[in-house]
Protein backbone atom coordinates (compact mmCIF):
# COMPACT_ATOMS: atom_id res chain seq x y z
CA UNK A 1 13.83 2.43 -5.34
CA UNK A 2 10.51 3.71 -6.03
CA UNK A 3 9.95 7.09 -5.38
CA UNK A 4 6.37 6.55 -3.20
CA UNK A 5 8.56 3.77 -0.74
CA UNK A 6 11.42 6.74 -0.03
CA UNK A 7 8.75 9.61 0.23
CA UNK A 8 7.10 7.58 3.26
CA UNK A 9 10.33 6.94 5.22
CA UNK A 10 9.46 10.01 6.32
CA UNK A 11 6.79 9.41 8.93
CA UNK A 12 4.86 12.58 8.16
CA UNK A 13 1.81 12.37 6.06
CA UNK A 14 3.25 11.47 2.61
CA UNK A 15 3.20 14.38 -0.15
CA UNK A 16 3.24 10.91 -2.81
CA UNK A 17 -0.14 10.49 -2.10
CA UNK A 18 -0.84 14.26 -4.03
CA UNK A 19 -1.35 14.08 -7.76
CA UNK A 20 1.13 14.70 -10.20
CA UNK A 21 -1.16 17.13 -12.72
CA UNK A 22 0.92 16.49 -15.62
CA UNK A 23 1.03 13.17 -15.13
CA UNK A 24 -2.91 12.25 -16.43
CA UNK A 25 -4.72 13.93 -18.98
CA UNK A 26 -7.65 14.73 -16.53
CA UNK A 27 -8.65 14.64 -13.24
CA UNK A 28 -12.22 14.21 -11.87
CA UNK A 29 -12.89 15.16 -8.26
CA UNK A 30 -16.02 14.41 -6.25
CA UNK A 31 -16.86 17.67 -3.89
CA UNK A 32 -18.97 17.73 -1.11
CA UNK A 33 -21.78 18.93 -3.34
CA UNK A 34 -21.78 16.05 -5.17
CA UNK A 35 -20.87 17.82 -8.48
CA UNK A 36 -18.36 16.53 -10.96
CA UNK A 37 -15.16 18.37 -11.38
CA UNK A 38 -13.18 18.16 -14.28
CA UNK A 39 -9.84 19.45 -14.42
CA UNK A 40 -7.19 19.84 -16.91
CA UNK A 41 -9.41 18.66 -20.13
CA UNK A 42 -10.90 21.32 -22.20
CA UNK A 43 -12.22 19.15 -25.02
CA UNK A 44 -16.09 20.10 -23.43
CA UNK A 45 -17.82 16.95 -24.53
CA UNK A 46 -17.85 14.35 -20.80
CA UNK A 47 -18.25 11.38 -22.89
CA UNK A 48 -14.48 12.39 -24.07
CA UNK A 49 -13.32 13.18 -20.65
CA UNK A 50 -14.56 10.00 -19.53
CA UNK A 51 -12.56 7.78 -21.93
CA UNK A 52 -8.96 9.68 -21.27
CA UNK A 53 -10.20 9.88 -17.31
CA UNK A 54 -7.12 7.97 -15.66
CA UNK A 55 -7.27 8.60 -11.85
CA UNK A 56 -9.73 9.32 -9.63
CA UNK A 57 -9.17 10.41 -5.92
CA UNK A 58 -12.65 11.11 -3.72
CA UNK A 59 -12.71 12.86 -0.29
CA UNK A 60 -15.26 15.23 1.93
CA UNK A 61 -17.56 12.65 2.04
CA UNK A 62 -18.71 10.69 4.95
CA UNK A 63 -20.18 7.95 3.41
CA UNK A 64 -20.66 7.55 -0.41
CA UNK A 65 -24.28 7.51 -1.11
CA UNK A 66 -25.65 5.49 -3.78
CA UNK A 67 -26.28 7.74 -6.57
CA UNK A 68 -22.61 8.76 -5.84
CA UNK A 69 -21.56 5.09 -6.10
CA UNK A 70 -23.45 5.38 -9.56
CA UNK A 71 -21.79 8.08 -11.18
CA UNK A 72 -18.28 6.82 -10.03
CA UNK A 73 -18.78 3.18 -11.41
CA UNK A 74 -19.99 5.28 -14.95
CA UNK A 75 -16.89 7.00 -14.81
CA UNK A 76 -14.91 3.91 -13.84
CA UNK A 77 -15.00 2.85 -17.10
CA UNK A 78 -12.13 3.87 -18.37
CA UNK A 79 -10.08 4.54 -14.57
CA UNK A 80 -6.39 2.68 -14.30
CA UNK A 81 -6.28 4.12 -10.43
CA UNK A 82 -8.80 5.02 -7.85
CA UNK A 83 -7.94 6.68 -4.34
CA UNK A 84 -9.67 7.00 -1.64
CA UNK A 85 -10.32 6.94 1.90
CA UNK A 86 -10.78 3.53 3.63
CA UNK A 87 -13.45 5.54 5.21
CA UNK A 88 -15.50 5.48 2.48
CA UNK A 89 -15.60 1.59 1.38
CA UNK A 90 -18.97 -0.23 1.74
CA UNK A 91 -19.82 -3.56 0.20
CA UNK A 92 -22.03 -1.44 -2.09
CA UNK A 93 -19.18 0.22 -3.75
CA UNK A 94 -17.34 -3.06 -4.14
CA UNK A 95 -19.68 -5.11 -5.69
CA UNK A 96 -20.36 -1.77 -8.18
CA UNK A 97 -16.89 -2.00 -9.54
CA UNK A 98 -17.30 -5.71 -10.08
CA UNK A 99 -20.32 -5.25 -11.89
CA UNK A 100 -19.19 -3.83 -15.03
CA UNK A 101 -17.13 -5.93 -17.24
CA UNK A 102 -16.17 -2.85 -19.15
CA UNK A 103 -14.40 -1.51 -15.72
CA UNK A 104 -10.66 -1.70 -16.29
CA UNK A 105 -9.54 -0.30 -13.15
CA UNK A 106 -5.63 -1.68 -12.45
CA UNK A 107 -5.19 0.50 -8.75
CA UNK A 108 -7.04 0.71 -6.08
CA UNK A 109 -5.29 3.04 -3.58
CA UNK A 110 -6.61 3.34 -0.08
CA UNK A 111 -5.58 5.80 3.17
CA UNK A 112 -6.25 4.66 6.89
CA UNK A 113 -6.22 7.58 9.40
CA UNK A 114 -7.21 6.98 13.35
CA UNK A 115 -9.89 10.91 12.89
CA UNK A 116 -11.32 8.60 10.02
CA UNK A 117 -12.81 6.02 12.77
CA UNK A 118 -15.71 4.20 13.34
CA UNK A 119 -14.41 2.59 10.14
CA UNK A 120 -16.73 0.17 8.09
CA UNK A 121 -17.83 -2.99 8.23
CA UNK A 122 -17.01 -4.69 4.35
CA UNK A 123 -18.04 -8.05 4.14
CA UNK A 124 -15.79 -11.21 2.62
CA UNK A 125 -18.30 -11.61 0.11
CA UNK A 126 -17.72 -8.31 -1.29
CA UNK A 127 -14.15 -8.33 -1.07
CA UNK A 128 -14.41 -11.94 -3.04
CA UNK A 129 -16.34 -10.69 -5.51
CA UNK A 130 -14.19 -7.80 -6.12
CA UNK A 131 -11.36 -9.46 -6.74
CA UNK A 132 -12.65 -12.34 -8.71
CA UNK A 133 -13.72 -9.65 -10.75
CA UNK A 134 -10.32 -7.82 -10.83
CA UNK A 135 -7.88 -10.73 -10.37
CA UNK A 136 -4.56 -8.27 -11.58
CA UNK A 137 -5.95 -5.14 -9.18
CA UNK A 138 -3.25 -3.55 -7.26
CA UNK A 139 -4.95 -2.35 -4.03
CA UNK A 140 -2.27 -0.24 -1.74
CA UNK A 141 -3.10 0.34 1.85
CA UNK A 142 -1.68 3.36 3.54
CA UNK A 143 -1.68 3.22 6.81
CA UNK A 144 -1.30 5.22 9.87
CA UNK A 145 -2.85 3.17 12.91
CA UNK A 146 -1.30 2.17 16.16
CA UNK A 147 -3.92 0.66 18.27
CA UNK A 148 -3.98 -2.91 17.25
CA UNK A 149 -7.75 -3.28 17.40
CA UNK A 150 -8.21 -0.65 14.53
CA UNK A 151 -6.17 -2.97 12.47
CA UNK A 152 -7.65 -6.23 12.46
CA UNK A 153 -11.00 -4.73 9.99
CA UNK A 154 -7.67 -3.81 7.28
CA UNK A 155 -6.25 -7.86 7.02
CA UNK A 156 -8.76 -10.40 6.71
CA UNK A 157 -8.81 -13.33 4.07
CA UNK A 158 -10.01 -12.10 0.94
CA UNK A 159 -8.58 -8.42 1.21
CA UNK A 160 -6.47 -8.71 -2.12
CA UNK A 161 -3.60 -6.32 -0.83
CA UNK A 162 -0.61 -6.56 -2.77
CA UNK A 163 0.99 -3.57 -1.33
CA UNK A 164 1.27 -2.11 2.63
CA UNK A 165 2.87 0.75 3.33
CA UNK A 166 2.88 1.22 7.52
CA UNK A 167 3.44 5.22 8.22
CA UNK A 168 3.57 4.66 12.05
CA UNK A 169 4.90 1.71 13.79
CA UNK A 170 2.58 -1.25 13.62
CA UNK A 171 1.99 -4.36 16.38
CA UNK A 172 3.59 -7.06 16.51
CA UNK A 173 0.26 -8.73 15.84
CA UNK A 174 -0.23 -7.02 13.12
CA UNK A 175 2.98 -8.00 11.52
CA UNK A 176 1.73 -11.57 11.89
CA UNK A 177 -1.32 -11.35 10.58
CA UNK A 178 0.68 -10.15 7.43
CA UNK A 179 2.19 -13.18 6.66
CA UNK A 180 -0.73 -15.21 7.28
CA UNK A 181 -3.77 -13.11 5.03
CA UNK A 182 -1.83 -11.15 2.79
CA UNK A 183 0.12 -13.93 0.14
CA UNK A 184 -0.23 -11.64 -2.55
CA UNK A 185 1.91 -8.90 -0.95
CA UNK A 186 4.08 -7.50 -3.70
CA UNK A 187 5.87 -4.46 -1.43
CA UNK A 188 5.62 -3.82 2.18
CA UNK A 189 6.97 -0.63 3.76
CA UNK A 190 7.88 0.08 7.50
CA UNK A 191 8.71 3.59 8.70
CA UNK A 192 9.04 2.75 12.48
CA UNK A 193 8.86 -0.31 14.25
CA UNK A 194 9.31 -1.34 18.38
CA UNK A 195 10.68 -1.90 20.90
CA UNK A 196 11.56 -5.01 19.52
CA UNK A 197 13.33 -6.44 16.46
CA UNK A 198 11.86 -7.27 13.47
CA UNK A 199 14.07 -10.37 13.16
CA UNK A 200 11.07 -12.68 13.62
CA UNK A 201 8.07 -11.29 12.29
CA UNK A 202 10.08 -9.86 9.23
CA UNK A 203 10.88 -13.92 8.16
CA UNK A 204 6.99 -14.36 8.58
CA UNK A 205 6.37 -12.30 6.07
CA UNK A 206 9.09 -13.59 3.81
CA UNK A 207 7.40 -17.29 4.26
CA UNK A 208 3.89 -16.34 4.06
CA UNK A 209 4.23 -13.80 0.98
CA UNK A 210 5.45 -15.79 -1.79
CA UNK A 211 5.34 -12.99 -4.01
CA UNK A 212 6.71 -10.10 -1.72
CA UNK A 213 9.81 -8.28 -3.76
CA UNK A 214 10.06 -5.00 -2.18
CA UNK A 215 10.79 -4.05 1.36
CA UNK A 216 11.79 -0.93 2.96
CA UNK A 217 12.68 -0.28 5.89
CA UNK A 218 12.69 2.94 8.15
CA UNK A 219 13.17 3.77 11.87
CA UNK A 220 13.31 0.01 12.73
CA UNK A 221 15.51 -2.19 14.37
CA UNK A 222 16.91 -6.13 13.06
CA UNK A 223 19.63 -7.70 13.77
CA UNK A 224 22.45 -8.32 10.77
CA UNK A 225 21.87 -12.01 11.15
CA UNK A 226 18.28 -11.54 11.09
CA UNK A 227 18.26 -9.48 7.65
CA UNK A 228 20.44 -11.92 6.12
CA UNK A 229 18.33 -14.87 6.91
CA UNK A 230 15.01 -12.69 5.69
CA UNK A 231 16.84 -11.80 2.17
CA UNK A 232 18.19 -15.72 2.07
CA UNK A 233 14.06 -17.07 1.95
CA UNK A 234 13.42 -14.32 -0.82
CA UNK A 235 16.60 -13.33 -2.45
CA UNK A 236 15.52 -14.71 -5.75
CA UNK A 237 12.58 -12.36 -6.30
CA UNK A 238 13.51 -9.45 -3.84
CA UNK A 239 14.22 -6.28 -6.46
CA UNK A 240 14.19 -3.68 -3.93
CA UNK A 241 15.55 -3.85 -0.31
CA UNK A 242 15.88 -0.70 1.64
CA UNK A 243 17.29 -0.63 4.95
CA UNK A 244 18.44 2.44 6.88
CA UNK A 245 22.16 2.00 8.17
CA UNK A 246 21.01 2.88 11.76
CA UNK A 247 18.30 0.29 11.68
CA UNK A 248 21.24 -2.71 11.62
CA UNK A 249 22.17 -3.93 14.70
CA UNK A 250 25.25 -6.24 15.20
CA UNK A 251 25.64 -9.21 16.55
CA UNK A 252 28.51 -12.00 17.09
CA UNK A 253 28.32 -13.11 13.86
CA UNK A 254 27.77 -10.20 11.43
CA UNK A 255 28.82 -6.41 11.12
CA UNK A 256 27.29 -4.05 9.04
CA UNK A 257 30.16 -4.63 6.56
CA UNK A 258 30.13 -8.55 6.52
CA UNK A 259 26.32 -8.75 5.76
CA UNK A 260 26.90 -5.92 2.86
CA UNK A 261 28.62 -8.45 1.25
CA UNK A 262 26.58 -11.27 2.01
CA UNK A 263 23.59 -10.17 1.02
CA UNK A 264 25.08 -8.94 -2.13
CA UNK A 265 26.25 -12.18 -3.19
CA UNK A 266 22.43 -13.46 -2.52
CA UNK A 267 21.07 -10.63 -4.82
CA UNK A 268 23.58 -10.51 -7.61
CA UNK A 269 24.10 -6.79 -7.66
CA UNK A 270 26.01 -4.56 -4.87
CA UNK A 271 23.93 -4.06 -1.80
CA UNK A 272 24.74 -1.45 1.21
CA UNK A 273 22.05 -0.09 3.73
CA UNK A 274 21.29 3.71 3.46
CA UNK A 275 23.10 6.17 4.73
CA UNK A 276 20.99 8.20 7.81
CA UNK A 277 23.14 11.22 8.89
CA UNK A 278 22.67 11.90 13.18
CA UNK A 279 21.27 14.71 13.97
């Protein structure tokens, strides 16, 4: 289990999302001066910094302006991951990272939050472009809407998202639309869903995401007979499946036990929902 999919089973804001200092040789942050930041590189020379720059996270700004689109596509260079708030997209940013062939960016990271609204308009076309240009990019969405309007803008056709984490409970619409415009869905993450099950729109996402091989599961609700049927579609590619224990529901056919077993036999390795203590 990945550390990032248990850290956001907790539905408050996720502390994954904070860098790891040690982890990358320098960090660059944007302030709300505009002026470049480096941290934790003392070599002096930027044209160094730039080539052992790893990730990049932006915030304080409310809109990227395009000087400060410039000097993050120069720095972009060299960037594996970039994080930032959806807030901040524009097709002009887009179509800057696709226009260096020298860009070898491999994450794109982005964080939806209701204060963050009106939220931008980004064009197909740009989105296309994008990931034409970066056909391997990872682009995780974080995010914590409810109202089902201020979803639509996240899932349309050509948004490459390959992994969704959900830190409050989304619409059943919403879970839809997943299966639908997102087939190159690698991990999906659920910290609360309901009233309902997630029996049906759960097997959705199974069909429609031919490539989905991670799924957690938090303060939900499915039935055992459900689960088992969502881990027969993908139980040849699913690596990581994790269910709290209070999340199963039984039913005629299957305890909590019985589908323990099944779904074991499916994946090939020992398989038991997590343990959630009452309170």
């Amino acid at each position: 289990m990945s550390e990032s999919m248990l850290a956001l089973m907790n539905t408050s804001k996720p502390a994954f999302l904070e860098i790891d200092n040690d982890k990358f040789k320098t960090i660059m942050k944007i302030s709300n001066e505009d002026s470049i930041e480096q941290k934790n590189d003392r070599s002096g020379k930027d044209e160094d910094a730039s080539k052992t720059l790893q990730l990049l996270r932006i915030k304080g700004f409310p809109r990227l302006l395009p000087e400060g689109i410039q000097a993050l596509v120069n720095y972009c260079r060299y960037l594996r991951e970039l994080s930032l708030s959806y807030s901040l997209l524009s097709d002009e940013l887009l179509l800057a990272l696709s226009s260096e062939k020298e860009i070898q960016l491999g994450t794109l990271r982005l964080e939806v939050h209701p204060e963050t609204k009106p939220f931008p308009r980004v064009s197909d076309t740009a989105w296309f472009t994008f990931s034409s240009h970066l056909p391997n990019i990872n682009l995780v969405l974080l995010s914590y809407m409810t109202n089902e309007d201020d979803q639509s803008p996240l899932f349309a056709p050509y948004v490459p998202i390959t992994h969704l984490y959900f830190g409050e409970a989304p619409s059943k619409a919403t879970m839809l639309r997943i299966g639908s415009l997102c087939p190159r869905l690698v991990e999906l993450v659920i910290a609360a869903y309901g009233p309902e099950t997630l029996d049906y729109v759960l097997l959705s996402v199974a069909q429609g995401c031919p490539r989905l091989s991670a799924v957690g599961l938090g303060d939900c609700e499915i039935t055992c007979s459900g689960l088992l049927e969502f881990v027969t579609v993908c139980a040849k590619r699913l690596r990581i499946l994790y269910v709290w224990e209070t999340s199963l529901i039984e039913d005629s056919d299957l305890d909590v036990t019985k589908v323990s077993r099944k779904i074991s036999l499916l994946l090939g390795r020992t398989w038991v929902p997590e343990y959630i203590p009452l309170c």
